[in-house]
PDB file of N, CA and C in Angstrom:
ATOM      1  N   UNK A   1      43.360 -79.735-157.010  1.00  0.00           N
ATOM      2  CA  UNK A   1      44.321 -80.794-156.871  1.00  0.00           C
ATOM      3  C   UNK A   1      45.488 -80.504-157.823  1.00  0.00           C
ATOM      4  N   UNK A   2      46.524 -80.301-157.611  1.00  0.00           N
ATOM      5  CA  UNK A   2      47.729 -80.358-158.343  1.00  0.00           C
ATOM      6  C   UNK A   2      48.284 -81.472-159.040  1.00  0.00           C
ATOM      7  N   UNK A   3      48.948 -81.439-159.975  1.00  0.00           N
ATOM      8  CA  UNK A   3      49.152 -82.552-160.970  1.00  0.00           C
ATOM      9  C   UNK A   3      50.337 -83.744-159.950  1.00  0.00           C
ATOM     10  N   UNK A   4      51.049 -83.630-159.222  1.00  0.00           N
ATOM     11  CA  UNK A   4      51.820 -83.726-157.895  1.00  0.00           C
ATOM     12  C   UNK A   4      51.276 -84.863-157.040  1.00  0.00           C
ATOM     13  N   UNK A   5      50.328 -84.494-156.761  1.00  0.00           N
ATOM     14  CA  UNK A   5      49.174 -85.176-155.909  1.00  0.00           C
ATOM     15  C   UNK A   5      48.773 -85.673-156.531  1.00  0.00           C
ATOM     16  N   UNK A   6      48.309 -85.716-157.779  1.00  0.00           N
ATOM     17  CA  UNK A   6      46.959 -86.860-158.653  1.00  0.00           C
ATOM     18  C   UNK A   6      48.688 -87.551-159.040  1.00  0.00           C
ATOM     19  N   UNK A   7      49.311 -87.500-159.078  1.00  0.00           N
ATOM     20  CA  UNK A   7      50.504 -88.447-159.743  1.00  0.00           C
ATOM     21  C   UNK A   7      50.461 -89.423-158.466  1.00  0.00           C
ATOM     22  N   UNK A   8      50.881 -89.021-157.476  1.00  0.00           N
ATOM     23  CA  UNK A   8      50.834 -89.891-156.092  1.00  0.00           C
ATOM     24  C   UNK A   8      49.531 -90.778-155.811  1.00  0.00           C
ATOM     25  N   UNK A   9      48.888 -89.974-156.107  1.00  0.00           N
ATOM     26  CA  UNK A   9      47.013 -91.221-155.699  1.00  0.00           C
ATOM     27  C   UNK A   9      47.062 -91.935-156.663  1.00  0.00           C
ATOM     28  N   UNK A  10      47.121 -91.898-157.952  1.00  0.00           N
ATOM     29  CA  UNK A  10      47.237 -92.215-159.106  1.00  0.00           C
ATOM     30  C   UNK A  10      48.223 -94.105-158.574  1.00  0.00           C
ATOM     31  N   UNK A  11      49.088 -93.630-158.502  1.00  0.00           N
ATOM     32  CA  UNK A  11      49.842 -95.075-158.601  1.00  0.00           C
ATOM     33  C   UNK A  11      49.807 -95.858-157.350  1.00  0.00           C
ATOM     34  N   UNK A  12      49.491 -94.935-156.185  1.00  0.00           N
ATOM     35  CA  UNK A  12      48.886 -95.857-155.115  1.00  0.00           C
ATOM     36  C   UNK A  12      47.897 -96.552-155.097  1.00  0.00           C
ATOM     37  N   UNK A  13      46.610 -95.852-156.200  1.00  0.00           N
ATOM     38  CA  UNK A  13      45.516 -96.986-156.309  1.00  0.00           C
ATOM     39  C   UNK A  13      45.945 -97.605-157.218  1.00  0.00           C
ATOM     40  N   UNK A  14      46.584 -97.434-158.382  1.00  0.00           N
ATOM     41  CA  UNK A  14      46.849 -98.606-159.082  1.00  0.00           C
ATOM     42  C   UNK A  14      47.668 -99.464-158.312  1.00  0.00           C
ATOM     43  N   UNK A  15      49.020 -99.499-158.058  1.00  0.00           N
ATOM     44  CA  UNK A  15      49.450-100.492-157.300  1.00  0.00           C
ATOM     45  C   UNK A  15      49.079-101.089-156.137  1.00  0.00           C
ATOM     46  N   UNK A  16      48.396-100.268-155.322  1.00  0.00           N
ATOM     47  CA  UNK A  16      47.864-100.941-154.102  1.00  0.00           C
ATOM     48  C   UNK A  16      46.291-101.485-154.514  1.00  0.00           C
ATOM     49  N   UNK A  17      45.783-101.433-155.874  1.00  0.00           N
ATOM     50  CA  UNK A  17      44.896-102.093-156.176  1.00  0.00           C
ATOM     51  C   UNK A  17      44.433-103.150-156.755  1.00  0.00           C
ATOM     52  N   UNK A  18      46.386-103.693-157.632  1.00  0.00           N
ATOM     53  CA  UNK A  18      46.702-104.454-157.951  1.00  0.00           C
ATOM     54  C   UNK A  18      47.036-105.800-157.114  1.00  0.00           C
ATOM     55  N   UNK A  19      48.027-105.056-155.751  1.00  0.00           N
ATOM     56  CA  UNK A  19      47.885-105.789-154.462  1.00  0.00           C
ATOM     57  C   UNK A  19      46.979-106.758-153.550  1.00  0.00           C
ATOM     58  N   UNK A  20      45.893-105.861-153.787  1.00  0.00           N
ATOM     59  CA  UNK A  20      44.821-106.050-153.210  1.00  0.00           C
ATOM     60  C   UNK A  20      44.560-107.371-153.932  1.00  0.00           C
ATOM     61  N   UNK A  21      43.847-107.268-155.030  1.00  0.00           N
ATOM     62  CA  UNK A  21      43.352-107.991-156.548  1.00  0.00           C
ATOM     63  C   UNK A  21      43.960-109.378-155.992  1.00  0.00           C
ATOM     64  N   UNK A  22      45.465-109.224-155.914  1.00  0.00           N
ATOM     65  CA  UNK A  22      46.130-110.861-155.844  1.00  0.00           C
ATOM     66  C   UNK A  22      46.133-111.544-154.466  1.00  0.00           C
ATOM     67  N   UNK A  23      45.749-110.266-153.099  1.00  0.00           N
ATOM     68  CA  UNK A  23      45.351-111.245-152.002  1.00  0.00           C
ATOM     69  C   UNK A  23      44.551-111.783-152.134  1.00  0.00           C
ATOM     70  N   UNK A  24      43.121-111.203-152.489  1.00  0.00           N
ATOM     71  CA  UNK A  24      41.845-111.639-152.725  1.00  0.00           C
ATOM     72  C   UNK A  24      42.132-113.204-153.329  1.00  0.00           C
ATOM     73  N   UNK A  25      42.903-113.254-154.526  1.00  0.00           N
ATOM     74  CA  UNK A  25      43.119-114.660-155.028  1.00  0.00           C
ATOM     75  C   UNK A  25      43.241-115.549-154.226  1.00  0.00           C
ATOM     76  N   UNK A  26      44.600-115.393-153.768  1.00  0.00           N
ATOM     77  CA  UNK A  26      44.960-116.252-152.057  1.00  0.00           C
ATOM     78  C   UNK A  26      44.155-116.877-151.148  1.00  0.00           C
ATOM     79  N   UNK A  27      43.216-115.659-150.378  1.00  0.00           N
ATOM     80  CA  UNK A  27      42.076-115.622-149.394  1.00  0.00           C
ATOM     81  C   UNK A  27      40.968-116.522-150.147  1.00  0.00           C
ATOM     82  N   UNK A  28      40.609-116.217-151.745  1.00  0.00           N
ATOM     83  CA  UNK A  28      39.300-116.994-152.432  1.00  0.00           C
ATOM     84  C   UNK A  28      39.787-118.781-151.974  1.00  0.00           C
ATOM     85  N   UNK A  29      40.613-119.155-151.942  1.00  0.00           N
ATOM     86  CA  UNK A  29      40.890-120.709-152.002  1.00  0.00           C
ATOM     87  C   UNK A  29      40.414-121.219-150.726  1.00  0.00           C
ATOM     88  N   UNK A  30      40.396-120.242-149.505  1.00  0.00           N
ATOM     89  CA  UNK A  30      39.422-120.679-148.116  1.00  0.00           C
ATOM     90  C   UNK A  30      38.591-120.265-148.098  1.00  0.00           C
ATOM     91  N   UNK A  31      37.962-119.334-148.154  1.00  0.00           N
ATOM     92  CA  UNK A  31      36.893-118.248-148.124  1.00  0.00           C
ATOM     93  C   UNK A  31      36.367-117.905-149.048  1.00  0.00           C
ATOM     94  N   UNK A  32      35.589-118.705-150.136  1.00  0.00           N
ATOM     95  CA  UNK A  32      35.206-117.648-151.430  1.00  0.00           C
ATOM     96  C   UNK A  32      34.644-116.379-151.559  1.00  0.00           C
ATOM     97  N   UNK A  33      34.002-116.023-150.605  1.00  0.00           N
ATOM     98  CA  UNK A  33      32.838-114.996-150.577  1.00  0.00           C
ATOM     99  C   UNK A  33      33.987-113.495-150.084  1.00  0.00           C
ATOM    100  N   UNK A  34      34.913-113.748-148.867  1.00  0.00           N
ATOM    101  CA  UNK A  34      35.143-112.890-148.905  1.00  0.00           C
ATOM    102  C   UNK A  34      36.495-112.730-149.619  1.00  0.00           C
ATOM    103  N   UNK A  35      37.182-114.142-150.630  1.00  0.00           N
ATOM    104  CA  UNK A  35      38.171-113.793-151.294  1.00  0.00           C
ATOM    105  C   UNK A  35      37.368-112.887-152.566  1.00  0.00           C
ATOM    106  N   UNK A  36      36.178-112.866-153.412  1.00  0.00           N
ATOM    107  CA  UNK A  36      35.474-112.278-154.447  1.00  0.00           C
ATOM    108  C   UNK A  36      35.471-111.171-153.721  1.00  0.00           C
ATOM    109  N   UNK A  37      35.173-110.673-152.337  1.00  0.00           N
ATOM    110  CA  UNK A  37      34.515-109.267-152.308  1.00  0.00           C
ATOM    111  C   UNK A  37      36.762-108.394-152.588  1.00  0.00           C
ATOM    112  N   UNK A  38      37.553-108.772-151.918  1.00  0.00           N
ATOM    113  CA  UNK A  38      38.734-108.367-152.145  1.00  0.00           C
ATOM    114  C   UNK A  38      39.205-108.228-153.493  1.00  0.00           C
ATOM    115  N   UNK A  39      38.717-109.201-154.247  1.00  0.00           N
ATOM    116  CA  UNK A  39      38.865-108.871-155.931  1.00  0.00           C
ATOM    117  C   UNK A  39      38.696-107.943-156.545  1.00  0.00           C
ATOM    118  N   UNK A  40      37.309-107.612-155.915  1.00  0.00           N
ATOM    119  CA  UNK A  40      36.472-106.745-156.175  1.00  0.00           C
ATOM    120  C   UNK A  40      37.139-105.165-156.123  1.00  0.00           C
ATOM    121  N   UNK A  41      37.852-105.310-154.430  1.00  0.00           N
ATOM    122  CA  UNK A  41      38.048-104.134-153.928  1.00  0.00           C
ATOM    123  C   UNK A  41      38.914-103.518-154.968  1.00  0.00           C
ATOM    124  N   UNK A  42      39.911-104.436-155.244  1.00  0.00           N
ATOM    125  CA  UNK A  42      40.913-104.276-155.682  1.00  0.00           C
ATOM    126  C   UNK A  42      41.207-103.991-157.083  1.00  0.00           C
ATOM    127  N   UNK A  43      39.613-104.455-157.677  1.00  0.00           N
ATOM    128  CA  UNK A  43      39.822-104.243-159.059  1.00  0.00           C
ATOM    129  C   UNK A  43      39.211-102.796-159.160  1.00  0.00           C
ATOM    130  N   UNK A  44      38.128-102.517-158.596  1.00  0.00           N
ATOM    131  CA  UNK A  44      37.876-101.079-158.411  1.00  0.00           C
ATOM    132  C   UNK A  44      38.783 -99.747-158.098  1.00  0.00           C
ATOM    133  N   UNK A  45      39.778 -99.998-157.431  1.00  0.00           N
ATOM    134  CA  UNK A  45      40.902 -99.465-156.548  1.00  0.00           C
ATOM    135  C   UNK A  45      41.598 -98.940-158.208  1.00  0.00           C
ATOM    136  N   UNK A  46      41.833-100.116-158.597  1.00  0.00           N
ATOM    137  CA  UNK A  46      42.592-100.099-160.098  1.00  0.00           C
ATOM    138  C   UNK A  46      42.112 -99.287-161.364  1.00  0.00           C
ATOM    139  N   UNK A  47      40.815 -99.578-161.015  1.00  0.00           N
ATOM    140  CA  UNK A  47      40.369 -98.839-162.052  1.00  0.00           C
ATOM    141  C   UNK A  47      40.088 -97.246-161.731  1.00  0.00           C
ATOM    142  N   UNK A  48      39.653 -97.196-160.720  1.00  0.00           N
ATOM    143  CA  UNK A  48      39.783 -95.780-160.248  1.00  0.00           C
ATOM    144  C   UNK A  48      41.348 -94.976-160.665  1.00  0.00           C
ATOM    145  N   UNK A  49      42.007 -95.840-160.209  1.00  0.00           N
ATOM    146  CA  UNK A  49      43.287 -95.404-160.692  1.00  0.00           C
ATOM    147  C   UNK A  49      43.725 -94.816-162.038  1.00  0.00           C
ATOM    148  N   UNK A  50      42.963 -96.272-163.209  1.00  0.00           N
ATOM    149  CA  UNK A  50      43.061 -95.776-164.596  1.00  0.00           C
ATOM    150  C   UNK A  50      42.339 -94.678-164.599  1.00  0.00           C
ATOM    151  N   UNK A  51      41.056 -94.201-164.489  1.00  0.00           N
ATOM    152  CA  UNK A  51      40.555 -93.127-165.048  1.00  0.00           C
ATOM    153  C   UNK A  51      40.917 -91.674-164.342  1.00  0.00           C
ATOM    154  N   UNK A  52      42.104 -91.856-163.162  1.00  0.00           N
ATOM    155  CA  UNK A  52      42.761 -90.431-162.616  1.00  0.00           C
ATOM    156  C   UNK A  52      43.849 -90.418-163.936  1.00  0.00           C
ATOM    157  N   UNK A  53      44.048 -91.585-164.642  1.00  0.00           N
ATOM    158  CA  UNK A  53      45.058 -91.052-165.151  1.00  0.00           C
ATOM    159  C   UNK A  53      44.927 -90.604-166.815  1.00  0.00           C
ATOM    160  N   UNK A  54      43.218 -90.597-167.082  1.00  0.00           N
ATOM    161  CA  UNK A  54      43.248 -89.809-167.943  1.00  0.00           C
ATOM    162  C   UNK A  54      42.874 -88.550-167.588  1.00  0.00           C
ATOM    163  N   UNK A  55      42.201 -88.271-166.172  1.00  0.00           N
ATOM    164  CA  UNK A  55      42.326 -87.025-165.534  1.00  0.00           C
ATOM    165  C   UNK A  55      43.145 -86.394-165.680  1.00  0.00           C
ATOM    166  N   UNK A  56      44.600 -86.804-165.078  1.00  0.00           N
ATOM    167  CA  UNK A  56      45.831 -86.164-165.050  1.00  0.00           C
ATOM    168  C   UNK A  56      46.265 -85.634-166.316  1.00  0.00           C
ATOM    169  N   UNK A  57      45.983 -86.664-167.286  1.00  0.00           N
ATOM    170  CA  UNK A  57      46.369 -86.373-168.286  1.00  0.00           C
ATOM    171  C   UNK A  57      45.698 -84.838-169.345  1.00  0.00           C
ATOM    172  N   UNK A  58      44.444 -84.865-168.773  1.00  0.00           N
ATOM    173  CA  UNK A  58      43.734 -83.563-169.402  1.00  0.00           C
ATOM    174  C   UNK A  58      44.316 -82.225-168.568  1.00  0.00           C
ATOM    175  N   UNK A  59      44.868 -82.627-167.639  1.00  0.00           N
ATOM    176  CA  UNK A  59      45.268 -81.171-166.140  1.00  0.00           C
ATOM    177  C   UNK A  59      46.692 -80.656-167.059  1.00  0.00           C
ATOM    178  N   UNK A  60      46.676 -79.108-166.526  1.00  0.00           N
ATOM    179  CA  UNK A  60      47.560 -78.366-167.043  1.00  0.00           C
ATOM    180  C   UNK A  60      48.966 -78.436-165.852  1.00  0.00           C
ATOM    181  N   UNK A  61      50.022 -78.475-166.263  1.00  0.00           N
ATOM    182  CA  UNK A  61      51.239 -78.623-165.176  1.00  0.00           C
ATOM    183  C   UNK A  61      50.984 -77.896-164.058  1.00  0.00           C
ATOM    184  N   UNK A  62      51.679 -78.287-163.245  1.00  0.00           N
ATOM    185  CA  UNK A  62      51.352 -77.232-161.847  1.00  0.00           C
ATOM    186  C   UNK A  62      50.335 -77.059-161.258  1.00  0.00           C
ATOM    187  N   UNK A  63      50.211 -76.288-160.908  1.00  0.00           N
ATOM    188  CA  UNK A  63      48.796 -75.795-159.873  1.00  0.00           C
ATOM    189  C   UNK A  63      47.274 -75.662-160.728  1.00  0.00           C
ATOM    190  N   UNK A  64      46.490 -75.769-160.514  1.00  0.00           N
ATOM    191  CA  UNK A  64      45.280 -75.787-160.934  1.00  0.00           C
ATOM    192  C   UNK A  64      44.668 -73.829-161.496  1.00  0.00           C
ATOM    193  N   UNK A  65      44.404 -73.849-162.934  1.00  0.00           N
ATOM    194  CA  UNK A  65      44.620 -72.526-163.331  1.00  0.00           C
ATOM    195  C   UNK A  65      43.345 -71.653-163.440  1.00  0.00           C
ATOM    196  N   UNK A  66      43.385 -70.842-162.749  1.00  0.00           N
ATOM    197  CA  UNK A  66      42.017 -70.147-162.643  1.00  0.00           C
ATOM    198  C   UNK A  66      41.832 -69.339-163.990  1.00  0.00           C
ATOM    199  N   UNK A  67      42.429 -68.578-165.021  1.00  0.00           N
ATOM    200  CA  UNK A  67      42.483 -68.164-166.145  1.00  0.00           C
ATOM    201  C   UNK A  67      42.655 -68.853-167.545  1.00  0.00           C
ATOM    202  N   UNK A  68      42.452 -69.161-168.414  1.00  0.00           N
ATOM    203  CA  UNK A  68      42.965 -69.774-169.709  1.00  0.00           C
ATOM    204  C   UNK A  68      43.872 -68.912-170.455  1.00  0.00           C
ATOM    205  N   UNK A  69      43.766 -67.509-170.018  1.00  0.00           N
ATOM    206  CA  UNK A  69      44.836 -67.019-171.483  1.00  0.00           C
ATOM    207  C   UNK A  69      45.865 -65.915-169.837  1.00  0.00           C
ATOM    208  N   UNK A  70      47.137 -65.945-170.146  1.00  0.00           N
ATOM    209  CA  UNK A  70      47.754 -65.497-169.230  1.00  0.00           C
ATOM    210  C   UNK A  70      47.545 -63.712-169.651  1.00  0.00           C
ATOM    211  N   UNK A  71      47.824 -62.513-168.318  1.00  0.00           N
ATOM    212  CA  UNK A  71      47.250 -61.413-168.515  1.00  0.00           C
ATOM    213  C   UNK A  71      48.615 -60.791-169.357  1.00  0.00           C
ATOM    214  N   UNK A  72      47.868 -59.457-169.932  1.00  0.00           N
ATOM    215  CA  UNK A  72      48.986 -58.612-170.410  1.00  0.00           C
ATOM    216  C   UNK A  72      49.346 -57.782-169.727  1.00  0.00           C
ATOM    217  N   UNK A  73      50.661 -56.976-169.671  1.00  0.00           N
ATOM    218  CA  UNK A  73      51.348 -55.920-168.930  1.00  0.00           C
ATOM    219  C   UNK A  73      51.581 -54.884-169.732  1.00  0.00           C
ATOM    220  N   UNK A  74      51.140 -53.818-170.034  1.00  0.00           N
ATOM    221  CA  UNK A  74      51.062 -52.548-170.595  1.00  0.00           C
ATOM    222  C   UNK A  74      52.495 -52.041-171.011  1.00  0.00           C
TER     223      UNK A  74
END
């Protein structure tokens, strides 16, 4: 996964998990059962989100690096 891509999933689950989180509120005032399970979704969504972004944060720029030390040229 490129740092590119985890930036993009990254704020779609947070924001679209945040989204989620505050329909659920809405929906709970008719429906409790399935306004809690949307809370739910949504708080999960979010948190998934937080922990890509200490993922991201450990990933090296760019592309994903098959070596740790770059080669030498004679």
């Amino acid at each position: 996964m490129t740092t590119d891509t985890a930036d993009k999933l990254i704020w779609t689950l947070i924001y679209g998990g945040l989204l989620l989180a505050s329909l659920g509120i809405f929906v709970r005032r008719d429906h409790e059962p399935i306004g809690w399970t949307i809370i739910a979704l949504g708080a999960l969504a979010t948190t998934v989100g937080a922990v890509l972004v200490y993922v991201r944060s450990r990933m090296k720029d760019g592309a994903v690096a098959t070596e740790s030390t770059p080669r030498r040229t004679p």
